[in-house]
C-alpha atoms as a PDB file:
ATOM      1  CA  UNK A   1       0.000   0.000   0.000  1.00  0.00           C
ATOM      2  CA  UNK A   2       1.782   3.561  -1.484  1.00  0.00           C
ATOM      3  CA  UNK A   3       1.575   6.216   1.003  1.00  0.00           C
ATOM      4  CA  UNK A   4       0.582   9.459  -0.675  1.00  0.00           C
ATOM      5  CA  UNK A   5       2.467  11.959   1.240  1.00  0.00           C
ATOM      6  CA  UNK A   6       3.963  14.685  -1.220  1.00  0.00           C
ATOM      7  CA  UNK A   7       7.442  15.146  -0.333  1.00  0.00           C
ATOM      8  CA  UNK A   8       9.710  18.537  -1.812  1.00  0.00           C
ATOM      9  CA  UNK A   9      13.035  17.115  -3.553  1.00  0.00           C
ATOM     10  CA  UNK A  10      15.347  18.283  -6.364  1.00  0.00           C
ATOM     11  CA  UNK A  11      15.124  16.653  -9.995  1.00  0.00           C
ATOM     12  CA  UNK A  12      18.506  15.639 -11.153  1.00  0.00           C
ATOM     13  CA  UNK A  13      17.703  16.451 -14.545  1.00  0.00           C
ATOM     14  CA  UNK A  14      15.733  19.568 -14.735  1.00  0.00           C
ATOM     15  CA  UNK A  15      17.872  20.842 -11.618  1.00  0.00           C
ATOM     16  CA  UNK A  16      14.359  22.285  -9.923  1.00  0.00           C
ATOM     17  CA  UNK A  17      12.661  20.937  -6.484  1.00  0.00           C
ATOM     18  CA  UNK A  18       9.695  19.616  -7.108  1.00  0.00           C
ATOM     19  CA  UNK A  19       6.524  18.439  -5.062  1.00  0.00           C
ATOM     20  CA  UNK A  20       6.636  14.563  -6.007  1.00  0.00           C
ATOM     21  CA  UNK A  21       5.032  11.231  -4.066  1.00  0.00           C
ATOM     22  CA  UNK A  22       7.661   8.565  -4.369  1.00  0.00           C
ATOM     23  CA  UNK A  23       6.556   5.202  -6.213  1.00  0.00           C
ATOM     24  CA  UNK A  24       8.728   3.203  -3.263  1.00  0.00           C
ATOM     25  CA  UNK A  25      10.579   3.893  -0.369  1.00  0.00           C
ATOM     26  CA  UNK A  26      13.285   1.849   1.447  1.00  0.00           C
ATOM     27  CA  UNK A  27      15.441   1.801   4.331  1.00  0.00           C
ATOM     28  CA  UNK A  28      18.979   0.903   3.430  1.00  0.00           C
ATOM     29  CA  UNK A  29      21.303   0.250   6.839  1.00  0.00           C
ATOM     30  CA  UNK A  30      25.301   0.209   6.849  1.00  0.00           C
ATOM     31  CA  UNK A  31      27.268  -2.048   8.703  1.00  0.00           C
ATOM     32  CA  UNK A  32      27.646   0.542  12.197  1.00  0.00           C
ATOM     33  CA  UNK A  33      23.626   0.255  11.523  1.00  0.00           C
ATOM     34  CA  UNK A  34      22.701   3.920  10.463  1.00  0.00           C
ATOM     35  CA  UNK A  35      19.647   4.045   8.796  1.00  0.00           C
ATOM     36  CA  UNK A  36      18.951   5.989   5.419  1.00  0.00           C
ATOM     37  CA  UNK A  37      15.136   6.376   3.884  1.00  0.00           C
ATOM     38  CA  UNK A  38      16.046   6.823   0.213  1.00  0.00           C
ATOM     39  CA  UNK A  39      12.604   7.234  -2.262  1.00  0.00           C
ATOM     40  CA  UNK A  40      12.186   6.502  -6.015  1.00  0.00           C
ATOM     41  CA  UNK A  41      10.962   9.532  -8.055  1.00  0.00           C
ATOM     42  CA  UNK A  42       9.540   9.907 -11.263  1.00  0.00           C
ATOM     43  CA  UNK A  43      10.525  13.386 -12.909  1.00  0.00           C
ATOM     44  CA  UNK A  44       7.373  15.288 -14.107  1.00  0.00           C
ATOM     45  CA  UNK A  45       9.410  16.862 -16.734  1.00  0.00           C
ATOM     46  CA  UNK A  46      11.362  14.148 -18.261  1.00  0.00           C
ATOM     47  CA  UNK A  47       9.905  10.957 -17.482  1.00  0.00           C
ATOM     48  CA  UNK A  48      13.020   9.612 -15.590  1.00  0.00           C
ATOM     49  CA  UNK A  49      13.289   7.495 -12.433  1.00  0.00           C
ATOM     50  CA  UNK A  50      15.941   9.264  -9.623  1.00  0.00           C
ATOM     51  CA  UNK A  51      16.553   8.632  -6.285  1.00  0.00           C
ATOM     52  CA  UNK A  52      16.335  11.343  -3.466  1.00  0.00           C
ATOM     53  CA  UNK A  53      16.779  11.106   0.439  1.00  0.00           C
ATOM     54  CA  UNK A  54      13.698  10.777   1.860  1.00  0.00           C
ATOM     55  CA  UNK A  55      13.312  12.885   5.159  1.00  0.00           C
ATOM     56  CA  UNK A  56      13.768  11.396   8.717  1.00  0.00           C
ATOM     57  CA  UNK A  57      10.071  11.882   9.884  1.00  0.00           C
ATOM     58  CA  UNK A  58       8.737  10.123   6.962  1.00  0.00           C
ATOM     59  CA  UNK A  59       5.935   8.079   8.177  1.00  0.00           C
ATOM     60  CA  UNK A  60       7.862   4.122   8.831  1.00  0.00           C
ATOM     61  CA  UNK A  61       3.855   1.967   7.351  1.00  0.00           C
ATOM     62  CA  UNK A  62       5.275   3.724   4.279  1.00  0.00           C
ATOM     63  CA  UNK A  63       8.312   1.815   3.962  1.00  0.00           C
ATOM     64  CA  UNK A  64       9.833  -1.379   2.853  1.00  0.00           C
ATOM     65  CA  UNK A  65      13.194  -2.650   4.326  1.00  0.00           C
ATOM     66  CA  UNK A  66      15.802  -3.953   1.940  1.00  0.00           C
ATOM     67  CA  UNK A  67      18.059  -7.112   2.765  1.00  0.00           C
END
């Protein structure tokens, strides 16, 4: 189930922040166990998937962990 909360990131390829939803969201954790929320993006403009950091408050039923 996508959450639909509209997050504010920069687009790689037009260089402008936009107001996207990400299609997925995951949680990617190094080996000393930080956790990083990183979100796939669409580009409105372009049509290209990117990557952005997600911020820390995002909401965690809106995730899916990588292993």
């Amino acid at each position: 189930m996508p959450c639909n909360q509209i997050v504010v990131v920069k687009d790689p390829t037009t260089h402008l922040e936009v107001e996207l939803t990400p299609e997925k969201v995951y949680v990617i954790k190094n080996h000393r166990g930080k956790t990083v929320k990183i979100g796939l993006f669409v580009s409105p403009k372009t049509g290209k998937y990117f990557r952005a950091l997600m911020p820390k408050d995002y909401p965690e039923a809106c995730l899916e962990s990588s292993k």
